[in-house]
Protein backbone atom coordinates (compact mmCIF):
# COMPACT_ATOMS: atom_id res chain seq x y z
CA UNK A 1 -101.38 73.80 -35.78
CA UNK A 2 -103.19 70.90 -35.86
CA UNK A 3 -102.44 70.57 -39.57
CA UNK A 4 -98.76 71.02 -39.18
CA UNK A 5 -99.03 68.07 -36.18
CA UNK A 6 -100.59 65.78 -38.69
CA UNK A 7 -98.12 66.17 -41.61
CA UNK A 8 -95.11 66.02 -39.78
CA UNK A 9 -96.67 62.70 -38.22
CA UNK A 10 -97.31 61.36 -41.55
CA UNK A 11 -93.81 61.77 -42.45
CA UNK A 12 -92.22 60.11 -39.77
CA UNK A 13 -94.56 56.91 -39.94
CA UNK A 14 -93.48 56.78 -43.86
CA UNK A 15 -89.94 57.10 -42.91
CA UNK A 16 -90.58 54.43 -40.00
CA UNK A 17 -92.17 52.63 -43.14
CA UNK A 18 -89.12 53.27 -45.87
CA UNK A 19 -86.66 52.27 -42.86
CA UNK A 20 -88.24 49.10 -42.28
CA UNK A 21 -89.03 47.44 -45.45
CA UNK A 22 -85.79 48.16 -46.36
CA UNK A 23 -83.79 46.84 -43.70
CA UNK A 24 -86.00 43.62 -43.60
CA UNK A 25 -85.20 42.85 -47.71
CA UNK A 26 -81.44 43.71 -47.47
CA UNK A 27 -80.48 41.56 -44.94
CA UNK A 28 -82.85 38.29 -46.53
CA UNK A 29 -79.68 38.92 -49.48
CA UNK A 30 -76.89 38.72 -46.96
CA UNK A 31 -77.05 35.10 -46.86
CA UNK A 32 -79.09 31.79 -45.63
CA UNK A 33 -79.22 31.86 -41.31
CA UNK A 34 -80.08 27.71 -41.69
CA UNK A 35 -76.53 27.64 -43.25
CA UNK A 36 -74.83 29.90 -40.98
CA UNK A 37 -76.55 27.35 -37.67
CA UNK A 38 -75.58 24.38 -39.40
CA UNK A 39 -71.83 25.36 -39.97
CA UNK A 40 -69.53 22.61 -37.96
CA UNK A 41 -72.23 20.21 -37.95
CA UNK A 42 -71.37 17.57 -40.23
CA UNK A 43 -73.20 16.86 -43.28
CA UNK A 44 -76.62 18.32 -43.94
CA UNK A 45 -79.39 17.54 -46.54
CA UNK A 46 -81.35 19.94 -48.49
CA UNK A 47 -83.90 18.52 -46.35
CA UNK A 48 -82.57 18.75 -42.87
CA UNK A 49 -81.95 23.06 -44.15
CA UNK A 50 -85.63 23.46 -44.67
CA UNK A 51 -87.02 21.79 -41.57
CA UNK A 52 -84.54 24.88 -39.67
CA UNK A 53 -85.99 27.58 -42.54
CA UNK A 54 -89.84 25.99 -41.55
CA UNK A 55 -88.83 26.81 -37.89
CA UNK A 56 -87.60 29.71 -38.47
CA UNK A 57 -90.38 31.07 -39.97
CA UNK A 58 -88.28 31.60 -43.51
CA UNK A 59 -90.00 29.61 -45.97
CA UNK A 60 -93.10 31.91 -46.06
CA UNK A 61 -93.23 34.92 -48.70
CA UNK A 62 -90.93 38.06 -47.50
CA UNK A 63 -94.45 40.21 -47.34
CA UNK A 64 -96.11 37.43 -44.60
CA UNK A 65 -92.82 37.67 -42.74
CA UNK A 66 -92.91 41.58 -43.03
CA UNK A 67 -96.26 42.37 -41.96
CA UNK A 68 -95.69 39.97 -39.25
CA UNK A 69 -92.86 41.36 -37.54
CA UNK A 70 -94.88 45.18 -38.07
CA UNK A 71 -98.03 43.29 -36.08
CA UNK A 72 -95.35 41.79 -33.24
CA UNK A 73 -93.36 45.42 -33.21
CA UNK A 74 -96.75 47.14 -31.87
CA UNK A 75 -96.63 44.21 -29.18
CA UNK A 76 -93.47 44.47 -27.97
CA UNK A 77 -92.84 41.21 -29.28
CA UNK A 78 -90.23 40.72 -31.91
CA UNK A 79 -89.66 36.97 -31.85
CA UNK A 80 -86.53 35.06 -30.64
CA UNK A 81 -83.08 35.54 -31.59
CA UNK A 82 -81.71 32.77 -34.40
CA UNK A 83 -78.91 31.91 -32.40
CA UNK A 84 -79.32 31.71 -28.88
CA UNK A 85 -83.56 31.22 -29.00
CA UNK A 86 -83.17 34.43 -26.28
CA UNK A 87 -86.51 37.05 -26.59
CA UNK A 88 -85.68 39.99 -28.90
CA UNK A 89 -87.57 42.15 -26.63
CA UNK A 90 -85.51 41.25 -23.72
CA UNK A 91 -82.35 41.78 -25.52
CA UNK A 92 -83.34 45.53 -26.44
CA UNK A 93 -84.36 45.96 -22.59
CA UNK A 94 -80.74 45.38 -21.62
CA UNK A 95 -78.87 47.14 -24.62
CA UNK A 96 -81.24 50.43 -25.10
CA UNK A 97 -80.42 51.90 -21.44
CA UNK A 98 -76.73 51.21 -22.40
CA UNK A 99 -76.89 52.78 -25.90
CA UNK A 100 -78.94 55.58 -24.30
CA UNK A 101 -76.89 56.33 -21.30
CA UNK A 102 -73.67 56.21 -23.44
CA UNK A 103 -75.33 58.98 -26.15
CA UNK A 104 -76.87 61.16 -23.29
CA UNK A 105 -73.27 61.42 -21.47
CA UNK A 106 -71.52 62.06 -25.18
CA UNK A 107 -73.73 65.12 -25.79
CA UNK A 108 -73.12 66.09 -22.11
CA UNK A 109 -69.02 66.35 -22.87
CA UNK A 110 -69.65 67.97 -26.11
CA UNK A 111 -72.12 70.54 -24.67
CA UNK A 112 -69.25 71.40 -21.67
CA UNK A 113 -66.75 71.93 -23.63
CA UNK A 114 -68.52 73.73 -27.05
CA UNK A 115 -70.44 76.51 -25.13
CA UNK A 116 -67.73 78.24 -23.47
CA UNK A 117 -65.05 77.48 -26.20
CA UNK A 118 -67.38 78.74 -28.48
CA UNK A 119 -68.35 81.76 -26.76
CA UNK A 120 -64.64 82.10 -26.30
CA UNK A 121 -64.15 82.18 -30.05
CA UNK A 122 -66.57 84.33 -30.69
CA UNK A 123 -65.91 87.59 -27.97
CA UNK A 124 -62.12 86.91 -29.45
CA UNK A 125 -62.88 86.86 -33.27
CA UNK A 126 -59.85 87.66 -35.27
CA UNK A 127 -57.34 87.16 -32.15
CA UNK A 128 -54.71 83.99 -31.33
CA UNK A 129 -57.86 82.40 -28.74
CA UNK A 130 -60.37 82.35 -31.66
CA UNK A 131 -57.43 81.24 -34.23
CA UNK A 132 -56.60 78.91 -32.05
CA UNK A 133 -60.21 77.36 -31.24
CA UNK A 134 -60.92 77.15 -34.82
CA UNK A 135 -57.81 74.90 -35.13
CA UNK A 136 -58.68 72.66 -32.50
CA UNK A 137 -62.18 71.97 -33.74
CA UNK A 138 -60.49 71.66 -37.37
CA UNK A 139 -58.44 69.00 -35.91
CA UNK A 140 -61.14 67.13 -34.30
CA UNK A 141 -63.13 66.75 -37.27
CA UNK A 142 -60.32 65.42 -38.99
CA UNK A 143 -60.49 62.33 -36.07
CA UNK A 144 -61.91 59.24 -37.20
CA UNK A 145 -63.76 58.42 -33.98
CA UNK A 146 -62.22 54.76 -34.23
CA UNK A 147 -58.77 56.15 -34.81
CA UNK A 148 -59.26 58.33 -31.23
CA UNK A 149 -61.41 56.18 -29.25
CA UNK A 150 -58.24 53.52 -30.08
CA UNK A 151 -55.61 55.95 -29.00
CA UNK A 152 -57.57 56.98 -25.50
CA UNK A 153 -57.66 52.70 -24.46
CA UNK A 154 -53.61 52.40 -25.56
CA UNK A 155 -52.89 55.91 -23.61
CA UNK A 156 -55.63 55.53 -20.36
CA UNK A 157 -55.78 52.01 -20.39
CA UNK A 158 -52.87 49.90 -21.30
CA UNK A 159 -49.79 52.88 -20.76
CA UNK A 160 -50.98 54.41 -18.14
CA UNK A 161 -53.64 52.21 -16.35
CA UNK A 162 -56.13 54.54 -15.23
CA UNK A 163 -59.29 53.48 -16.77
CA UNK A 164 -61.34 50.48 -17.67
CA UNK A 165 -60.66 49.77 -21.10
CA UNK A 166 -63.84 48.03 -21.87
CA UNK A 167 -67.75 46.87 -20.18
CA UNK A 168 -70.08 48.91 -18.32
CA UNK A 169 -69.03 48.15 -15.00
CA UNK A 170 -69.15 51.62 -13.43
CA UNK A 171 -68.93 55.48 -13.89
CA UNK A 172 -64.97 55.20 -14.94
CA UNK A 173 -66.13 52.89 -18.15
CA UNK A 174 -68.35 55.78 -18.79
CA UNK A 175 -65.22 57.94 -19.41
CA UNK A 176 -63.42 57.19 -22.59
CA UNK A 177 -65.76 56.15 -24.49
CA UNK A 178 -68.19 59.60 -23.36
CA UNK A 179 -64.93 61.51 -24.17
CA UNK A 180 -64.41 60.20 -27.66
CA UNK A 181 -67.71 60.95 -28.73
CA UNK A 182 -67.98 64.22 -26.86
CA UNK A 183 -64.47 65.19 -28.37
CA UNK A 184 -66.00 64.81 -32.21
CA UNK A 185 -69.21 66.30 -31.88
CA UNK A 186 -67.60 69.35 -29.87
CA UNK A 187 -65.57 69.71 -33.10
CA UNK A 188 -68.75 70.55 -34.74
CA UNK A 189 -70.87 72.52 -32.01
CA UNK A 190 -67.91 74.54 -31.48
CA UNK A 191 -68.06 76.37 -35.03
CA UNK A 192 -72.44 76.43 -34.34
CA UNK A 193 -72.10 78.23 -30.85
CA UNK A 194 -69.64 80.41 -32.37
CA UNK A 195 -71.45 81.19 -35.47
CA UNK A 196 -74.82 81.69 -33.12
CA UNK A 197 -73.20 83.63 -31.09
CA UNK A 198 -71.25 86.44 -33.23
CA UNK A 199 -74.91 87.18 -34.87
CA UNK A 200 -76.20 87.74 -31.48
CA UNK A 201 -73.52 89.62 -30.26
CA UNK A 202 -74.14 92.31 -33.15
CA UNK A 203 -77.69 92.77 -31.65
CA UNK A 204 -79.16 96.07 -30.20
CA UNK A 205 -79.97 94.63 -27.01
CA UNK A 206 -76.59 93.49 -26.43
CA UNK A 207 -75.44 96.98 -27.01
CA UNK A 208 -77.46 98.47 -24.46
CA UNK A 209 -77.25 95.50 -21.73
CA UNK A 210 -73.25 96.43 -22.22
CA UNK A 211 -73.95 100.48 -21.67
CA UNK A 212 -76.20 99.50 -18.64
CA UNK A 213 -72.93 98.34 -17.24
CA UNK A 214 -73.71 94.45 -16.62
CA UNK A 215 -70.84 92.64 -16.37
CA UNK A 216 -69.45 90.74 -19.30
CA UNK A 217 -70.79 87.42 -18.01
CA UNK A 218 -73.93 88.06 -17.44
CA UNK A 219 -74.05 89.88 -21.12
CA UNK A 220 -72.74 86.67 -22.84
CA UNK A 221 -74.64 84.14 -20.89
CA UNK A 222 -77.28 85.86 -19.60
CA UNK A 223 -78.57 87.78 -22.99
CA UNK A 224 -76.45 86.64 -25.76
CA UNK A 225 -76.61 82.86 -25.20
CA UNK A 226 -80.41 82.80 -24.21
CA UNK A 227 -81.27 84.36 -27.32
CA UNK A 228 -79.49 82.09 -29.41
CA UNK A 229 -80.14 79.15 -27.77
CA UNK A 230 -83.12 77.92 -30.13
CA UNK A 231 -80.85 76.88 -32.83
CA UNK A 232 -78.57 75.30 -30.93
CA UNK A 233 -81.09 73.45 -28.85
CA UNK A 234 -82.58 72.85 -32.42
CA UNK A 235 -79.52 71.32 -33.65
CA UNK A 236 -78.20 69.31 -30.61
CA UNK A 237 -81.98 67.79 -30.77
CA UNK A 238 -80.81 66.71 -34.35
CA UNK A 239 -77.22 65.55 -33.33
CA UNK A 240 -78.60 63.06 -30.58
CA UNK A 241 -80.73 61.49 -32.87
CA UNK A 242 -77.55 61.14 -35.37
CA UNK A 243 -75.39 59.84 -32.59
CA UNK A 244 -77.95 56.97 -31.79
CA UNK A 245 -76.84 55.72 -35.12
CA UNK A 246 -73.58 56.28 -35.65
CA UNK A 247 -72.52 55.09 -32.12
CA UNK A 248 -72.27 51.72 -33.10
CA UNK A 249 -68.22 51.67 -34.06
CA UNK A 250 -67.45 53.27 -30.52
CA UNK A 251 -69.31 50.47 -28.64
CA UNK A 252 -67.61 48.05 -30.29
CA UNK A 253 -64.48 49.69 -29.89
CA UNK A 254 -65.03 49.52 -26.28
CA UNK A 255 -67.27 46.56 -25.94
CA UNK A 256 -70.37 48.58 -24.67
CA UNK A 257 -73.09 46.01 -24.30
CA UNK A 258 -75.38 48.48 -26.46
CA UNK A 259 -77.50 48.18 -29.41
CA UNK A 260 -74.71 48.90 -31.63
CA UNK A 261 -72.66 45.91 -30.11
CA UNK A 262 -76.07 43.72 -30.31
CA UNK A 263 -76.40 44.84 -34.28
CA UNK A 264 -72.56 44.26 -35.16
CA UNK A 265 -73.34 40.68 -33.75
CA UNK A 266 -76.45 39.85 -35.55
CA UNK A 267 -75.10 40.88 -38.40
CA UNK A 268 -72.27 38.13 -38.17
CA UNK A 269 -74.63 35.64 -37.34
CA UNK A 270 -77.52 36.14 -39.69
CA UNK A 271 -79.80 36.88 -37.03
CA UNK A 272 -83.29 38.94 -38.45
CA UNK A 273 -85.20 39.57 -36.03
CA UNK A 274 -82.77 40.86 -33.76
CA UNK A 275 -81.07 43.17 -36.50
CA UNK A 276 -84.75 44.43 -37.58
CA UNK A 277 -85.81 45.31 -34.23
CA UNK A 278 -82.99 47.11 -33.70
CA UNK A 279 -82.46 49.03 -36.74
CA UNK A 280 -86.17 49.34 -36.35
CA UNK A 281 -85.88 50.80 -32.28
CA UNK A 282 -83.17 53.15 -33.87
CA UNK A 283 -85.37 54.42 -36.56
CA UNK A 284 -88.13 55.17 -34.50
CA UNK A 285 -85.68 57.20 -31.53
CA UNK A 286 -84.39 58.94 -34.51
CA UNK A 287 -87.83 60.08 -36.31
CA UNK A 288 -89.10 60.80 -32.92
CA UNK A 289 -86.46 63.33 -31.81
CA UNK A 290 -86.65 64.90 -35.01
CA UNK A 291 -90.45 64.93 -34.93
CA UNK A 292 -90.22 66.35 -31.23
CA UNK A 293 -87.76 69.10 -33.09
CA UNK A 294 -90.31 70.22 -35.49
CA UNK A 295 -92.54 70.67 -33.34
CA UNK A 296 -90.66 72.94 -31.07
CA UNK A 297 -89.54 74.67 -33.58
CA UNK A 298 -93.29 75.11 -35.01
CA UNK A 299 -94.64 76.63 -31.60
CA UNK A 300 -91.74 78.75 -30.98
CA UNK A 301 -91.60 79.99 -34.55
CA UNK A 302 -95.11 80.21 -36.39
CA UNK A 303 -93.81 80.78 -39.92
CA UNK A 304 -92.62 77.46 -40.43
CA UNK A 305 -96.63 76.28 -39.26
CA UNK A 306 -97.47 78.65 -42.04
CA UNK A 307 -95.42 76.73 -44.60
């Protein structure tokens, strides 16, 4: 076990690695930040551009600047925004629990409303419900989650006038955005629970917990989801990690003061050490869930120790 523990940490710190270097050379060829804080301001020398690139901390080699921002990440300390001179750390402190809370309510939605529709599909298969469930989650996936999160703020927000239709102000900004991304992931988790579930359903056990004479609920949810609730824990563990980075088009969409909001910014500005650290927070959420996943999936199944 111990050896499993070790390679599947070794992985994730050479993603964490791959991720990082990466990000940090792309975005030196998206353009010059001394240009970008000089725009409007009259005429500027060569000169006066690498006094702000000296300040910045730009005119060393891209390794110096690299391995400095790995020593400040194990700190906490991811120097000061370009723009606004604000903390990079205390910038992530206020978008992370916003990004966080935001992802955590998504898979909430999508885990409501996939379970019982799949389960739904799956006692019906062949019949109008499961046709008709298998439709609906065709449909969602065909959603661009801009397209729908745009069509909930014109229908809740500006027809209607029921919700918020952007900020973080209280539980009813939670809504719409929560229900877009719960609505497109529950197009996928539907077809899983199904899928998980016919397999199980085929069982033995299920066979005789039905001749016993349990009711049907306590046969689907009580036996038959149980038992196939490792790969679907498995895979929502896998999903969350996803939707931490692909969450960044419904924040904007809806203004969510989150890290995806906080990236789509820094990338306008030119600002490095706030688009590393967050790309870099993201990474390391993301390799970590996944690394929690293997692990769980290692103790509960000791063949995949074994390879």
């Amino acid at each position: 076990m111990a050896g499993f523990l070790i390679k599947r940490f070794l992985q994730a710190v050479f993603v964490v690695f791959v991720v990082t270097i990466t990000v940090s050379f792309a975005i030196r060829l998206t353009g010059d930040p001394a240009l970008m804080l000089t725009q409007g301001a009259g005429s500027v020398t060569e000169a006066d551009l690498a006094r702000i690139r000296e300040a910045l901390g730009l005119n060393q080699p891209f390794l110096v600047q690299y391995f400095q921002f790995i020593k400040g990440m194990f700190t906490l300390d991811f120097g000061r925004s370009f723009l606004g001179g604000t903390p990079v750390s205390g910038l992530l402190a206020q978008a992370l629990p916003a990004t966080l809370s935001l992802a955590f309510a998504s898979m909430i939605v999508s885990i409501i409303l996939s379970i019982p529709l799949g389960i739904k599909a799956a006692v019906s298969r062949g019949k109008w419900a499961d046709q008709f469930i298998r439709i609906l989650s065709l449909v969602g996936l065909s959603f661009p989650n801009f397209w729908l999160a745009t069509m909930l703020v014109l229908l809740l927000s500006i027809t209607f006038r029921l919700l918020p239709p952007s900020g973080m102000d209280n539980f009813a900004s939670f809504i719409m955005p929560a229900a877009t991304m719960g609505i497109i992931l529950t197009a996928t988790n539907v077809r899983l629970v199904r899928t998980a579930m016919l397999e199980t359903l085929q069982s033995q056990y299920i066979m005789v917990a039905r001749a016993k004479g349990l009711s049907e609920n306590t046969v689907l949810y009580k036996h038959a989801l149980r038992n196939c609730a490792i790969p679907l824990i498995t895979y929502f563990g896998l999903q969350f990690g996803a939707l931490l980075g692909g969450i960044v088009v419904i924040e904007r969409v809806f203004n969510w003061p989150g890290l995806g909001t906080l990236a789509f910014d820094a990338v306008g500005g030119r600002d490095y050490p706030v688009l590393q650290a967050v790309i870099t927070v993201l990474s390391l959420l993301i390799v970590g869930i996944n690394l929690l996943v293997d692990i769980a999936y290692g103790l509960i199944d000791p063949r995949i120790r074994t390879e």
